[in-house]
N, C-alpha and C. Protein backbone atom coordinates (compact mmCIF):
# COMPACT_ATOMS: atom_id res chain seq x y z
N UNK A 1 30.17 133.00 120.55
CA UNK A 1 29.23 132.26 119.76
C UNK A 1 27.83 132.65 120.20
N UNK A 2 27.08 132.95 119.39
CA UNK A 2 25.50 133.19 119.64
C UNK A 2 24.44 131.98 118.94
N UNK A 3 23.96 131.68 119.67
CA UNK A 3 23.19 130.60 119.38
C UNK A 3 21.64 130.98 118.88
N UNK A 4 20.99 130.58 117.77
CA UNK A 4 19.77 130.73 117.23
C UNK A 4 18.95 130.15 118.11
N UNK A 5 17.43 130.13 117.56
CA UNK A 5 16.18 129.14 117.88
C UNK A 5 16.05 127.99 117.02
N UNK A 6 16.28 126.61 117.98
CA UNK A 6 16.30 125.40 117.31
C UNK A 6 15.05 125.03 115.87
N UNK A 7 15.53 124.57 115.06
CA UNK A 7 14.09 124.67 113.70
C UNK A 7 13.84 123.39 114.00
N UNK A 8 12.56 122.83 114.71
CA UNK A 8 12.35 121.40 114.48
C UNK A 8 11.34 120.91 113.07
N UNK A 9 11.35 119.81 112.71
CA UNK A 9 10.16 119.46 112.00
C UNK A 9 9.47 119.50 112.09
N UNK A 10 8.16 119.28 111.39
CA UNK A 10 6.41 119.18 111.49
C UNK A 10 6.11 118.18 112.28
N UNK A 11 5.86 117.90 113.31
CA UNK A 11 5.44 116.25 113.48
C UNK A 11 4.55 116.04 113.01
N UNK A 12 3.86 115.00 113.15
CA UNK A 12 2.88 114.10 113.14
C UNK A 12 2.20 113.50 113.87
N UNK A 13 1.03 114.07 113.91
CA UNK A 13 -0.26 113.39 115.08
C UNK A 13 -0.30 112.36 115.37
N UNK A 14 -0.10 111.43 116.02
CA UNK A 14 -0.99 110.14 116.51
C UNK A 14 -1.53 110.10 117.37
N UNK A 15 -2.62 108.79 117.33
CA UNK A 15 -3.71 108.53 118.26
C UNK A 15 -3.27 107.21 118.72
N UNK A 16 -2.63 107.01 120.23
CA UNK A 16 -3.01 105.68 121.17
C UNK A 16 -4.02 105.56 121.79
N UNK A 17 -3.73 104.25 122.14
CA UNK A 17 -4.73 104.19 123.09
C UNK A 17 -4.56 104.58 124.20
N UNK A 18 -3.18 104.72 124.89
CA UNK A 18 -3.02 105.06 126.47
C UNK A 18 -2.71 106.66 126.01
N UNK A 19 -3.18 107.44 125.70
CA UNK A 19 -2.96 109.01 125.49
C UNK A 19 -4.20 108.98 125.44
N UNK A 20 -4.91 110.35 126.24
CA UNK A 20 -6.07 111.17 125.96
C UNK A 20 -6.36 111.98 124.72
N UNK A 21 -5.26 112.49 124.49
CA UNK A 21 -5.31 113.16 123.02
C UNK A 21 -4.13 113.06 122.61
N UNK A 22 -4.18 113.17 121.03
CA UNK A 22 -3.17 113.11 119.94
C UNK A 22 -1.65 113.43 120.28
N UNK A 23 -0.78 112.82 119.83
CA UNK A 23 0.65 112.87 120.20
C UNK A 23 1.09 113.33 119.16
N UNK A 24 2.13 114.36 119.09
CA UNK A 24 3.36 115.11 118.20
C UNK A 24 4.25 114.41 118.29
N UNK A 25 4.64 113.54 116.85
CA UNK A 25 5.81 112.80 116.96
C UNK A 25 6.45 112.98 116.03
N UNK A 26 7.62 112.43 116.15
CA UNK A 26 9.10 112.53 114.65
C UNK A 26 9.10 110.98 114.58
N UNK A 27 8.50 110.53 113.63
CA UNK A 27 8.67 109.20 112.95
C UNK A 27 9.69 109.00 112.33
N UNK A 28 10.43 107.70 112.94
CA UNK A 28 11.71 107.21 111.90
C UNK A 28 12.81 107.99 111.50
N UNK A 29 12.83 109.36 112.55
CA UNK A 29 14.32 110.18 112.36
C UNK A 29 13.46 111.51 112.49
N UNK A 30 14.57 112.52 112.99
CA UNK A 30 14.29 113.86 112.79
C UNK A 30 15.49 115.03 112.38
N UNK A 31 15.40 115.66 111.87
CA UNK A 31 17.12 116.60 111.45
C UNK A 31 16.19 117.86 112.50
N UNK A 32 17.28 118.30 113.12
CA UNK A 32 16.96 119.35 113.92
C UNK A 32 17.57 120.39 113.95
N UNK A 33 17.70 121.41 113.53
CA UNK A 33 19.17 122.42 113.31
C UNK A 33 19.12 123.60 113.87
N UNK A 34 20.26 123.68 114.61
CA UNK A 34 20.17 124.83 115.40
C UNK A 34 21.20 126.20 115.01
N UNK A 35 20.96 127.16 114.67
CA UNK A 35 21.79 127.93 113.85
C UNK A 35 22.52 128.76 114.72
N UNK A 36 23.76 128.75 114.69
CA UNK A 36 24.77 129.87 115.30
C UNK A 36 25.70 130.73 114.50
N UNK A 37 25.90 132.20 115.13
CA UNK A 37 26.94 132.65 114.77
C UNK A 37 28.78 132.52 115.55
N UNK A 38 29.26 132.79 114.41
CA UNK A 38 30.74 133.16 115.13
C UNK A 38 31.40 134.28 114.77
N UNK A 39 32.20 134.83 115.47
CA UNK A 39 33.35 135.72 115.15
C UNK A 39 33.65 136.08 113.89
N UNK A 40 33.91 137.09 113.14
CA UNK A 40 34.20 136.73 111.41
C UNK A 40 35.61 136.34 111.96
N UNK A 41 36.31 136.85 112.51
CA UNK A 41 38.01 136.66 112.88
C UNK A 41 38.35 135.31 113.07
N UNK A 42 37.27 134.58 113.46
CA UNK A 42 37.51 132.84 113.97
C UNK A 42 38.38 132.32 113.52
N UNK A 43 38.77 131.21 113.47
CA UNK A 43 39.85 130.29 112.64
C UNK A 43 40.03 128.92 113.88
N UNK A 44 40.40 128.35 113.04
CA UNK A 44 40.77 126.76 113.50
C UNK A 44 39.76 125.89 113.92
N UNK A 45 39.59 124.91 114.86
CA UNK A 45 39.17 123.55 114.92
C UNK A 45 37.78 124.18 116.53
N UNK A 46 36.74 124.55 116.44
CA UNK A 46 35.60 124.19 117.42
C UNK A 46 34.92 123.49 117.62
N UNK A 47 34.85 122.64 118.96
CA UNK A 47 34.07 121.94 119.45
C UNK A 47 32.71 122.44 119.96
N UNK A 48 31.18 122.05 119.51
CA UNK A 48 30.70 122.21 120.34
C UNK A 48 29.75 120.98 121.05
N UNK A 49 28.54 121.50 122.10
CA UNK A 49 28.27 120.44 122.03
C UNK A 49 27.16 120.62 123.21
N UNK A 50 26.01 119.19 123.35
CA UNK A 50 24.79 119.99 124.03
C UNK A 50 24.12 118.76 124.31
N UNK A 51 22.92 118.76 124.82
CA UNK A 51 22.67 117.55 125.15
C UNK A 51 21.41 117.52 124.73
N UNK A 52 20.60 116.49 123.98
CA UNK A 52 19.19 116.24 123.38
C UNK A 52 18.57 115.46 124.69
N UNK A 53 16.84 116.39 125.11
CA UNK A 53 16.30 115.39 125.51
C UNK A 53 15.35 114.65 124.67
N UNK A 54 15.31 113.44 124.81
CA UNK A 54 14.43 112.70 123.65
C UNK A 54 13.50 111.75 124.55
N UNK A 55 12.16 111.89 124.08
CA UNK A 55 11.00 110.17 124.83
C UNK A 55 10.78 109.60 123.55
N UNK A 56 11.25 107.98 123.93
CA UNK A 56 10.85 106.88 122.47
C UNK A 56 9.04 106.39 123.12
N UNK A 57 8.72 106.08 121.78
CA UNK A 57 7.32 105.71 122.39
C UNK A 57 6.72 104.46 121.55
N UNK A 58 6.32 103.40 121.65
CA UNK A 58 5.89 102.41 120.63
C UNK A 58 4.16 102.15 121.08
N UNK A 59 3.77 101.52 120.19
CA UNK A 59 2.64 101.07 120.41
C UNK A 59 2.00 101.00 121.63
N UNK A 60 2.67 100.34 122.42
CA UNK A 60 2.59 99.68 123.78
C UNK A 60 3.00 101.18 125.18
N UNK A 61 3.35 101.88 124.66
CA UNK A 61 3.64 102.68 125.92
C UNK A 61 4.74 103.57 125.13
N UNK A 62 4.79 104.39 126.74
CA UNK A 62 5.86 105.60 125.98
C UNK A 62 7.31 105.55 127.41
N UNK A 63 8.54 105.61 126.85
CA UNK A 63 9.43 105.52 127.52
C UNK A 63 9.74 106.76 128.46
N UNK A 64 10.96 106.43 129.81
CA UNK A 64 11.09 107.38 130.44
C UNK A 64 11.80 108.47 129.17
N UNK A 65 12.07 109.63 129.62
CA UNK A 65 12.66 110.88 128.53
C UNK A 65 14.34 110.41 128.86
N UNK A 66 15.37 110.64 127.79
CA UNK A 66 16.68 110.12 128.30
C UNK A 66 17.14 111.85 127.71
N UNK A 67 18.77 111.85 128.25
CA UNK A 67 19.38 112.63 127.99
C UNK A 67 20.34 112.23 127.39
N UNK A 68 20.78 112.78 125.70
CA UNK A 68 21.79 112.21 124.98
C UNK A 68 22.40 113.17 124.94
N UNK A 69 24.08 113.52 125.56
CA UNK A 69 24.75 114.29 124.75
C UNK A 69 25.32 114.00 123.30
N UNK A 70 25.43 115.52 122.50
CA UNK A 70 25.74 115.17 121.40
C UNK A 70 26.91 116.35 120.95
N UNK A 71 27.54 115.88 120.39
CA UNK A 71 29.00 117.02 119.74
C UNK A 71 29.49 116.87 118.52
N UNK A 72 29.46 118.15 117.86
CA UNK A 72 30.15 118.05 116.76
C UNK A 72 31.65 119.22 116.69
N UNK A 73 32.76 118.58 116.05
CA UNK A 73 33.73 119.32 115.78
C UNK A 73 33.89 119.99 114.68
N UNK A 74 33.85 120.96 114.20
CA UNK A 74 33.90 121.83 112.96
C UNK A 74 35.36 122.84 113.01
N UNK A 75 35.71 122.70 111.52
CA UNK A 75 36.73 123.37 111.16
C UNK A 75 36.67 124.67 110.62
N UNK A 76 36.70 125.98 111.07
CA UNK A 76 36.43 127.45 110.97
C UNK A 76 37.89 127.58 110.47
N UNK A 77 37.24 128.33 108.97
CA UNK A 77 38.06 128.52 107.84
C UNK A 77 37.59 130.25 107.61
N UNK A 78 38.57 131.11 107.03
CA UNK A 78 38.36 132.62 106.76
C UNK A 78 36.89 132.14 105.70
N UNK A 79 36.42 134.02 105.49
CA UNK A 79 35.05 134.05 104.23
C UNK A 79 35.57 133.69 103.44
N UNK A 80 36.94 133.79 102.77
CA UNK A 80 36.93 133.48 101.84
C UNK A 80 37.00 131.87 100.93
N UNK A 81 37.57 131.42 101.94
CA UNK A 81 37.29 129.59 101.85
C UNK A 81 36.10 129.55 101.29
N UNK A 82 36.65 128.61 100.05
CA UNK A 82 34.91 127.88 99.03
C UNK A 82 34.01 127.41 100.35
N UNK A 83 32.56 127.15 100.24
CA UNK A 83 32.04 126.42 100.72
C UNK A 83 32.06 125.27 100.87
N UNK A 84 31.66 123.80 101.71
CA UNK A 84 31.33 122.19 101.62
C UNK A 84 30.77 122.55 100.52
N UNK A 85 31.47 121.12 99.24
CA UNK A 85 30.68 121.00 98.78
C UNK A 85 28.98 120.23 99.03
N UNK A 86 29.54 119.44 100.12
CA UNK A 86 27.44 118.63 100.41
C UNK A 86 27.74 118.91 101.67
N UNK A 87 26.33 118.78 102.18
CA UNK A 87 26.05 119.10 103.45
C UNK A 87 25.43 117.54 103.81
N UNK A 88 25.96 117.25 104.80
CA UNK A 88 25.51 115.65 105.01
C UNK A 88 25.42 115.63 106.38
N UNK A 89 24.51 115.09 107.32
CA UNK A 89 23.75 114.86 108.56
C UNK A 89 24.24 113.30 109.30
């Protein structure tokens, strides 16, 4: 498996008061996608899986940074298998 460069979103500037200058943030959700290849030969059921670091921040202050692991299982089907029909997050 070869792993891409993660695509994040645009953030969005804000101004607190306890920051010197403007903060890059993901308001209210972010989709983050990280693109890999596989094998054309592949087949069956892969796990993968990785860990997000994330800092929440509110009005009032900004939290320590946590570490979330996260995993998804995907089913590797030949090229010729139709595509999903939706892609859902």
């Amino acid at each position: 498996m070869i792993w891409g460069k993660p695509q994040y979103p645009t953030p969005t500037e804000v101004t607190e008061w306890y920051a010197n200058d403007p903060l890059p943030v993901f308001q209210n959700g972010a989709v983050i996608e990280v693109p890999f290849t596989i094998d054309k030969t592949a087949t069956g059921t892969l796990t993968i899986g990785g860990t997000l670091r994330a800092q929440a921040c509110d009005h009032e202050q900004c939290y320590p940074p946590r570490k979330i692991p996260v995993s998804a299982t995907l089913q590797i089907t030949s090229e010729s298998s139709p595509p999903p029909k939706n892609r859902q997050y």
